[in-house]
N, C-alpha and C. Protein backbone atom coordinates (compact mmCIF):
# COMPACT_ATOMS: atom_id res chain seq x y z
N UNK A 1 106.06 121.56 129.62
CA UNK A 1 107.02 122.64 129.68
C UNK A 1 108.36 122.12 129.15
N UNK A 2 108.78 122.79 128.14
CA UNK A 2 110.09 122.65 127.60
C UNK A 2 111.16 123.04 128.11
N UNK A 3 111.08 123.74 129.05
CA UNK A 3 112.81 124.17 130.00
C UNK A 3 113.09 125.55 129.51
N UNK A 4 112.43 125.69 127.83
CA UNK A 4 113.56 126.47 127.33
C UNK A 4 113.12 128.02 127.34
N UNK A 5 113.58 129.10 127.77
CA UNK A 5 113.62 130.29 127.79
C UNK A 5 113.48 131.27 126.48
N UNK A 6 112.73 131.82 126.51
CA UNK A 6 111.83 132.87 125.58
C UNK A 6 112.97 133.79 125.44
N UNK A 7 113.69 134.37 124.19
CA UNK A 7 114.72 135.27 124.08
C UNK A 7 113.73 136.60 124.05
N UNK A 8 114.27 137.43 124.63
CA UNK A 8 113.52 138.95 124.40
C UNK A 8 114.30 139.53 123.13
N UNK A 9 113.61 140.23 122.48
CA UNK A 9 114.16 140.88 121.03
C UNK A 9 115.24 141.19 120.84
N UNK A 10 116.12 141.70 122.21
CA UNK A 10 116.84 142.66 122.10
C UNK A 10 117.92 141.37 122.47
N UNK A 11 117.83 140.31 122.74
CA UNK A 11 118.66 139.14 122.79
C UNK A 11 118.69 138.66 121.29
N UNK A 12 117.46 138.15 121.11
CA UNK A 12 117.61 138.03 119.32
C UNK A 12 118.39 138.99 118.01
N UNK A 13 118.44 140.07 118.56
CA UNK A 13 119.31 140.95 117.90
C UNK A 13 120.57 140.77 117.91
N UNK A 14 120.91 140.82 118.88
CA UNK A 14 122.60 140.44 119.39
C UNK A 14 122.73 138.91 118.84
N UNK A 15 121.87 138.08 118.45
CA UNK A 15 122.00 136.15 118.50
C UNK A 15 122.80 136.88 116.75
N UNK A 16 121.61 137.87 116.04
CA UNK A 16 121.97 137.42 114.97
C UNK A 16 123.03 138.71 114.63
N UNK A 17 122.94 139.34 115.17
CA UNK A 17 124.54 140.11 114.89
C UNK A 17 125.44 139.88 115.14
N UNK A 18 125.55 138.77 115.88
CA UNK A 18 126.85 137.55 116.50
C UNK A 18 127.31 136.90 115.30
N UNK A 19 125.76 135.91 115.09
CA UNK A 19 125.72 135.30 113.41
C UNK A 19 126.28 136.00 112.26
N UNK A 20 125.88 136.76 111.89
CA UNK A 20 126.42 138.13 110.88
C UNK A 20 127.64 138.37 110.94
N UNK A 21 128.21 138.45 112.07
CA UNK A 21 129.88 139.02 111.83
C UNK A 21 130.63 137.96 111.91
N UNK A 22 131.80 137.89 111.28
CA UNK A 22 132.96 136.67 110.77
C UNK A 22 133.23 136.47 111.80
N UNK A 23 133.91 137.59 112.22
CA UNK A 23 134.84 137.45 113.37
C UNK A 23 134.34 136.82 114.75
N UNK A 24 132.84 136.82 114.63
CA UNK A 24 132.81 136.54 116.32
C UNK A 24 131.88 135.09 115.67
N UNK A 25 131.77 134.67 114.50
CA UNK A 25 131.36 133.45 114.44
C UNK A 25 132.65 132.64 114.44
N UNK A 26 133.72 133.12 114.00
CA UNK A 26 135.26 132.43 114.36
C UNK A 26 135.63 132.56 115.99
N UNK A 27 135.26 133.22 116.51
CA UNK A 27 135.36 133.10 117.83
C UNK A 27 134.92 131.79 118.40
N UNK A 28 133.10 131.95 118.03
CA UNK A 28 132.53 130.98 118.65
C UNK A 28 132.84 129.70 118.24
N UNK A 29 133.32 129.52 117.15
CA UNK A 29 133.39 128.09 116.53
C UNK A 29 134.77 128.11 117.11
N UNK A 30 136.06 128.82 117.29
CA UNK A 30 137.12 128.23 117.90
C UNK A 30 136.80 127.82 119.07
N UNK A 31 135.79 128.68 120.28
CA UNK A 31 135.58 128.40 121.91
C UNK A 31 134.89 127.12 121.42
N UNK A 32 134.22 126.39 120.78
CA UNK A 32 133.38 125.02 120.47
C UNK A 32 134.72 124.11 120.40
N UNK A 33 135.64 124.55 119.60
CA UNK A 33 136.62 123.08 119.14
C UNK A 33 137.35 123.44 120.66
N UNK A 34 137.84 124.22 121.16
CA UNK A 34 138.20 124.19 122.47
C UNK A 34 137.70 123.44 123.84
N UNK A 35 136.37 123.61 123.83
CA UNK A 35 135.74 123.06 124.84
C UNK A 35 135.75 121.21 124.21
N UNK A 36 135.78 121.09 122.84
CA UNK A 36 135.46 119.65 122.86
C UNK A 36 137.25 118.73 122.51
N UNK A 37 137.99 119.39 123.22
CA UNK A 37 139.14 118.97 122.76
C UNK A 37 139.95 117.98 124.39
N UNK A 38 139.13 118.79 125.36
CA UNK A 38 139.21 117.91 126.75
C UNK A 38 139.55 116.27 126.86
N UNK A 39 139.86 115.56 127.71
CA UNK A 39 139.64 114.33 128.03
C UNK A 39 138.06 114.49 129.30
N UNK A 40 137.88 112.70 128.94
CA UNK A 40 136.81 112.70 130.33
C UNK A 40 137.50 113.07 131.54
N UNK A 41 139.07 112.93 131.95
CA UNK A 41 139.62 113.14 133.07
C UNK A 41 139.27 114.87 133.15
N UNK A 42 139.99 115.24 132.50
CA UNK A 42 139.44 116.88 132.51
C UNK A 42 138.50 117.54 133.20
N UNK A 43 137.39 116.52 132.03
CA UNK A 43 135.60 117.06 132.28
C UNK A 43 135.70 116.49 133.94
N UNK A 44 135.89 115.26 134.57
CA UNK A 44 135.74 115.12 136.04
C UNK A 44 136.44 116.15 137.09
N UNK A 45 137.72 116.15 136.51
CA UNK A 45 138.33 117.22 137.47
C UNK A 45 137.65 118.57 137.38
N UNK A 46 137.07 118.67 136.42
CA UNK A 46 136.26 120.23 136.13
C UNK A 46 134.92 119.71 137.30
N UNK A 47 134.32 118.74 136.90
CA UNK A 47 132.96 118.76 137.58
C UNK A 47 133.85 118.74 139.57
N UNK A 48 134.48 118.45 140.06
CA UNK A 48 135.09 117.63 140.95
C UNK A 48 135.31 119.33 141.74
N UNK A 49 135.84 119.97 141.20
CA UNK A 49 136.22 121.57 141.51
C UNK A 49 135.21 121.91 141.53
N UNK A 50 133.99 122.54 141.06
CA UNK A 50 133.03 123.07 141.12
C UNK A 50 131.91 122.68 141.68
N UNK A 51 131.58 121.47 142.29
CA UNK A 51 130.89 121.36 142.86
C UNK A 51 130.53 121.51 144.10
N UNK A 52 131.24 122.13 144.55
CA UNK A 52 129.93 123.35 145.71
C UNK A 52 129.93 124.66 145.22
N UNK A 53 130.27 125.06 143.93
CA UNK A 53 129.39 126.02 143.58
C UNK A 53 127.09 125.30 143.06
N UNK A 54 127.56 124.71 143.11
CA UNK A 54 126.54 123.84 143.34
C UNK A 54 125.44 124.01 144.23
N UNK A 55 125.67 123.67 144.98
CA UNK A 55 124.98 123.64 146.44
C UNK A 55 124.27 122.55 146.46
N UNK A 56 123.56 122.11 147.77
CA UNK A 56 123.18 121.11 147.76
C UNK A 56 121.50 120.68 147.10
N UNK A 57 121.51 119.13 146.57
CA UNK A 57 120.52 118.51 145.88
C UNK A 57 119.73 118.18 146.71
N UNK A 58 118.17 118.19 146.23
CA UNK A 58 117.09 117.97 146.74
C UNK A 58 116.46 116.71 146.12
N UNK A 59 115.87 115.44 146.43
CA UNK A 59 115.31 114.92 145.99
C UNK A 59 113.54 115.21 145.41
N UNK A 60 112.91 115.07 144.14
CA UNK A 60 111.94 115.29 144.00
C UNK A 60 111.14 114.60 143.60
N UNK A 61 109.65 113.68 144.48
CA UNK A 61 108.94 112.51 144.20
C UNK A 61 107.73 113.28 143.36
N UNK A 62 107.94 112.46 141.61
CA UNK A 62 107.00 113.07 140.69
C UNK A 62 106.58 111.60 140.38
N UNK A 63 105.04 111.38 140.55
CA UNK A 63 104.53 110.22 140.72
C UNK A 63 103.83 110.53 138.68
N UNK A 64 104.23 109.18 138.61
CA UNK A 64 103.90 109.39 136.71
C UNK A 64 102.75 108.00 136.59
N UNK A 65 101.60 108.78 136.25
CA UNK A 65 100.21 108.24 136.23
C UNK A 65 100.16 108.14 134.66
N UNK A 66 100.53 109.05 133.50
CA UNK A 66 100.16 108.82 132.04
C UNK A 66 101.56 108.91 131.59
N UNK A 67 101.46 107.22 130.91
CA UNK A 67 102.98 107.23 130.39
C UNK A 67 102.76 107.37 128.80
N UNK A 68 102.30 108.62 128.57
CA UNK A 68 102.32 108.85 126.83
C UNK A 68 103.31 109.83 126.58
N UNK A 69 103.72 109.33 125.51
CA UNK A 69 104.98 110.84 125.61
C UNK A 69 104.39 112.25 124.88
């Protein structure tokens, strides 16, 4: 299992009419240089605040019998 989530059509539509228009691919590419313009202090104080939106961690024992990737 890959993690990754199956878009329904009507998500794929919107992915590429996002793509398609200038304006909201300038959006997204400004929110990108924004988010990567932080320090690591930042990113900690960000993780540091939000974590009990979190809630609490569970440990999970996954015993690995075939180590092929």
């Amino acid at each position: 299992m890959s993690g990754l989530k199956i878009l329904t059509e009507e998500q794929r539509r919107e992915m590429l009419h996002d793509a398609r228009d200038a304006a909201r691919r300038a959006a997204f590419a400004a929110a990108q240089r924004l988010s990567q313009e932080g320090s690591i202090d930042d990113y900690i104080d960000f993780l540091s605040e939000n974590m009990d939106l979190v809630g609490p961690s569970q440990l999970r024992v996954h015993v690995t019998v075939n180590f092929r990737l």
